[in-house]
N, C-alpha and C. Protein backbone atom coordinates (compact mmCIF):
# COMPACT_ATOMS: atom_id res chain seq x y z
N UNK A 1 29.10 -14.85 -4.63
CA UNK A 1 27.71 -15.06 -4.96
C UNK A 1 27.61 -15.85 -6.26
N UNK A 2 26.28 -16.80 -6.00
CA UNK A 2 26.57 -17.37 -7.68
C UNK A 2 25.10 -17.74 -7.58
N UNK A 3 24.12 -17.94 -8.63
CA UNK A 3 22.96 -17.79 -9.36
C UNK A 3 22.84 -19.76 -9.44
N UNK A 4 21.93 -20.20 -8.42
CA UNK A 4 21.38 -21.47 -8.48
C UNK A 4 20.36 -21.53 -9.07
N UNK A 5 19.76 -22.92 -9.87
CA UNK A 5 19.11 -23.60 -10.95
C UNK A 5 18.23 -24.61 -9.86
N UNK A 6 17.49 -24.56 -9.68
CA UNK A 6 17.04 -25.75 -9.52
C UNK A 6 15.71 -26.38 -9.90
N UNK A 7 15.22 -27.41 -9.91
CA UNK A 7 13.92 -28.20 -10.14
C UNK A 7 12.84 -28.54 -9.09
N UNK A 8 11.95 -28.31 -9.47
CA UNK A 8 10.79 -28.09 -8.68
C UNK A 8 9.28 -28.94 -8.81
N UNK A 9 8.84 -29.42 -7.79
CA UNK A 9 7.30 -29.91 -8.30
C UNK A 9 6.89 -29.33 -7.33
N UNK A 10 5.08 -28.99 -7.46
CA UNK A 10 4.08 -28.49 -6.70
C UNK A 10 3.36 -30.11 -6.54
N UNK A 11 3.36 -30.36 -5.22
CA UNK A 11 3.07 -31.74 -5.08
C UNK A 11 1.03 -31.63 -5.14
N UNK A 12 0.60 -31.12 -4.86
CA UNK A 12 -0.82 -30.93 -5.29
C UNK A 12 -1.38 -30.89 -7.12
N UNK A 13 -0.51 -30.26 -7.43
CA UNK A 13 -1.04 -30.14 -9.03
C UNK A 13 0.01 -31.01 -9.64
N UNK A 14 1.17 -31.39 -9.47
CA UNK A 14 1.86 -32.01 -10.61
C UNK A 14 2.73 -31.32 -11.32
N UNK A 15 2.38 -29.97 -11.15
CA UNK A 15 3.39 -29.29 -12.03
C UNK A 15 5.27 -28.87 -11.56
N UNK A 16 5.81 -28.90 -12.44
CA UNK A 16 7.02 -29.46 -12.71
C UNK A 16 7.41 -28.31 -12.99
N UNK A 17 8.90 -27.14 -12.85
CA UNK A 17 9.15 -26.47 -13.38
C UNK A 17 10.96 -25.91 -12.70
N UNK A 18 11.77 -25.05 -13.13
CA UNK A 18 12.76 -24.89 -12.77
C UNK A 18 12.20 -23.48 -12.07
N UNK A 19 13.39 -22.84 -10.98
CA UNK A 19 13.53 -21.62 -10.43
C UNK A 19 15.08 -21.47 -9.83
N UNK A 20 15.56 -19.84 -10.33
CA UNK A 20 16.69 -20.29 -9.51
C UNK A 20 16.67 -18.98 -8.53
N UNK A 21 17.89 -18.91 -7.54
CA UNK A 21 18.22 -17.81 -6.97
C UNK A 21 19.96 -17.52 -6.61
N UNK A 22 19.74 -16.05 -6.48
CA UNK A 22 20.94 -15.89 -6.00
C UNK A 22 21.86 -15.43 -4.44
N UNK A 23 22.45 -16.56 -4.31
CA UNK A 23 23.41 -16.20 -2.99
C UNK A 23 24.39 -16.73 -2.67
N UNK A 24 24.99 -16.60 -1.59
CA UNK A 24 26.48 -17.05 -1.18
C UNK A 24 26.88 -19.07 -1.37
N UNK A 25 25.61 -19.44 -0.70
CA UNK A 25 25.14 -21.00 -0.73
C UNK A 25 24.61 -21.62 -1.06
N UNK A 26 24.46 -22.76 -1.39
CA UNK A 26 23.22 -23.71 -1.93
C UNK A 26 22.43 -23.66 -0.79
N UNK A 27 23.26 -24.01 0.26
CA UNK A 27 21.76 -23.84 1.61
C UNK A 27 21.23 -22.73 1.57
N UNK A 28 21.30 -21.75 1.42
CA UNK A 28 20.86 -20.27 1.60
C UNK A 28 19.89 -19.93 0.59
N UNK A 29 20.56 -20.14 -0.73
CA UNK A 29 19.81 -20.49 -2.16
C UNK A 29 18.32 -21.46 -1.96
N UNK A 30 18.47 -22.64 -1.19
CA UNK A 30 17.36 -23.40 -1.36
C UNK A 30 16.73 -23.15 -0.37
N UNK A 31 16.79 -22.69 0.74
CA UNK A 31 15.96 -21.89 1.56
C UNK A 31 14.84 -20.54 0.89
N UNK A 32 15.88 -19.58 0.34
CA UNK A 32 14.79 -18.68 0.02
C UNK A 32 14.42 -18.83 -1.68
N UNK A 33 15.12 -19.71 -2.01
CA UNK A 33 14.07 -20.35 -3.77
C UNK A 33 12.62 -20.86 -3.01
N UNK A 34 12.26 -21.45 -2.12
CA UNK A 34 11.36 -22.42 -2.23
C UNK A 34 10.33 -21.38 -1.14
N UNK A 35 10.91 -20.13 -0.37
CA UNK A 35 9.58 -19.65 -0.12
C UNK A 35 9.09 -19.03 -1.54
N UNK A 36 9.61 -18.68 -2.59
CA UNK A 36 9.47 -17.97 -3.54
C UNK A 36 9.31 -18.55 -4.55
N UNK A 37 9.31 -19.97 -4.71
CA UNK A 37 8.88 -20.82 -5.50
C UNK A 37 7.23 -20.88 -5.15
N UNK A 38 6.99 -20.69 -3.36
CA UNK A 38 5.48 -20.95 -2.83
C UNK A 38 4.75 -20.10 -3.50
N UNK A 39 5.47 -18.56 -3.44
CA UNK A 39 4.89 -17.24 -3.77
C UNK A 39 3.88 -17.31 -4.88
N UNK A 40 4.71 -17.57 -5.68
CA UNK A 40 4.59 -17.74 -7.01
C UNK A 40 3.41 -18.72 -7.43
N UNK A 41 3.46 -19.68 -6.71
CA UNK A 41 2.24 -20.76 -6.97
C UNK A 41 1.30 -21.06 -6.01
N UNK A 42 1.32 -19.68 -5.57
CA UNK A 42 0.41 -19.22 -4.36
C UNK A 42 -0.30 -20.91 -3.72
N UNK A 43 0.53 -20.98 -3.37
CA UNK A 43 0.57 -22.36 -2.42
C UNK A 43 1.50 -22.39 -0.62
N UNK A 44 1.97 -23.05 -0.53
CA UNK A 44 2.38 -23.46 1.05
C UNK A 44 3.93 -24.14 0.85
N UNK A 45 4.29 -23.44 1.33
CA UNK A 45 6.25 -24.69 1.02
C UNK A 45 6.11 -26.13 1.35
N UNK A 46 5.45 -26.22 2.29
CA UNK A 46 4.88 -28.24 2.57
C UNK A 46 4.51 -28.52 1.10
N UNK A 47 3.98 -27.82 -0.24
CA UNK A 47 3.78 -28.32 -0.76
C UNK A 47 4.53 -28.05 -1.91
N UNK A 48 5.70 -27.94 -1.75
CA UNK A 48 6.61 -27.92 -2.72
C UNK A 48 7.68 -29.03 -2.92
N UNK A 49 7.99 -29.40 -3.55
CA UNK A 49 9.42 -30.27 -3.59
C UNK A 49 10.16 -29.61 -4.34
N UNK A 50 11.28 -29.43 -3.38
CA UNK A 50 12.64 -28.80 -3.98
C UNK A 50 13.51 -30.09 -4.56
N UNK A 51 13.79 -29.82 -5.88
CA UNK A 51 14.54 -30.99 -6.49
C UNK A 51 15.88 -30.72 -6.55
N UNK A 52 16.34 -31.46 -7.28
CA UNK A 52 18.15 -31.30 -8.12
C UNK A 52 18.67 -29.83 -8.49
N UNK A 53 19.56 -29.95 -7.84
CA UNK A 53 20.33 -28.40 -8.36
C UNK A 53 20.82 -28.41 -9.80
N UNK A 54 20.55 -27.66 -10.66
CA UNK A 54 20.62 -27.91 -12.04
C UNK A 54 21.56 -27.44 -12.76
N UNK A 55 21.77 -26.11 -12.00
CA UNK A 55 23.14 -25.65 -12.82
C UNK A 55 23.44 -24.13 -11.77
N UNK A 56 25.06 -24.14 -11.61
CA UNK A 56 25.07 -22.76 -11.22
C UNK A 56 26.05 -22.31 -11.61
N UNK A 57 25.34 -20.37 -11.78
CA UNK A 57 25.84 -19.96 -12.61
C UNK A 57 27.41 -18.66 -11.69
N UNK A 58 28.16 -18.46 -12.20
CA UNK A 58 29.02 -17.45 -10.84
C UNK A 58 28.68 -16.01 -11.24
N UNK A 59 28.39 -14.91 -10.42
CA UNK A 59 27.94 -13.63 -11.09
C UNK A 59 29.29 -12.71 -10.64
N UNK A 60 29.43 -12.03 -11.19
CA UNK A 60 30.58 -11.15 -11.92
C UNK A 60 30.49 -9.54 -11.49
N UNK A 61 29.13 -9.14 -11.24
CA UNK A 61 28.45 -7.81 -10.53
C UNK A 61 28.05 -7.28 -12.17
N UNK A 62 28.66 -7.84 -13.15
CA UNK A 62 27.94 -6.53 -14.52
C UNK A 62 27.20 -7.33 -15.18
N UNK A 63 26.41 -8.68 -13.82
CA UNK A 63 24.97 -9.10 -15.18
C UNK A 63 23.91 -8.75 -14.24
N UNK A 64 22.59 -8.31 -15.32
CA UNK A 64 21.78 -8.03 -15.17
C UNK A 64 20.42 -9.22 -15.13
N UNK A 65 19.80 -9.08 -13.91
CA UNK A 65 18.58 -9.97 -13.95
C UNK A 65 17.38 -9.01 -13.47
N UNK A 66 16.44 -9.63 -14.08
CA UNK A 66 15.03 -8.91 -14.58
C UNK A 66 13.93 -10.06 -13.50
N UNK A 67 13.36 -9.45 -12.68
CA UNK A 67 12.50 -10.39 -11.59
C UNK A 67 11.72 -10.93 -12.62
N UNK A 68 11.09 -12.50 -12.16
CA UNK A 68 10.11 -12.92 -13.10
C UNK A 68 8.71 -11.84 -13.09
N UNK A 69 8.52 -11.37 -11.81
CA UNK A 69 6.66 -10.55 -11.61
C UNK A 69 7.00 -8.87 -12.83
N UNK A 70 8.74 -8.98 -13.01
CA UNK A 70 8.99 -7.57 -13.81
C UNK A 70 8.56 -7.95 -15.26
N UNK A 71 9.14 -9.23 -15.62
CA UNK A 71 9.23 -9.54 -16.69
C UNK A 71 7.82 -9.84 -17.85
N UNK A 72 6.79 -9.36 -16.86
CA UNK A 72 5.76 -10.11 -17.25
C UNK A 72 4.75 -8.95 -18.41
């Protein structure tokens, strides 16, 4: 498992931003980043553009991640 980065626009508003997720693949990864990229910007995946993979990270099982809706 390893923790993908990637870049994002909401093609309606313009806005620009990173999200990542974690799983076995980049295909797998950019599949369920971008319904959850929609979630989030309570929008439609047609209107997302999934960009450049930005960085990934490899997870180890003793790191801890905090959901963004926890973090808030």
């Amino acid at each position: 498992m390893a923790r993908y980065l990637f870049a994002f626009e909401v093609k309606s508003t313009g806005k620009k931003g990173e999200f990542s997720w974690t799983a076995a693949t980049e295909e797998e990864a950019r599949a369920k980043v971008l319904l959850k990229i929609a979630d989030f910007e309570f929008t439609e995946t047609d209107d997302i553009v999934l960009g450049d993979l930005l960085d990934v990270k490899q997870t180890t099982g003793d790191q801890y991640y905090e959901c963004e809706g926890c973090s808030a």
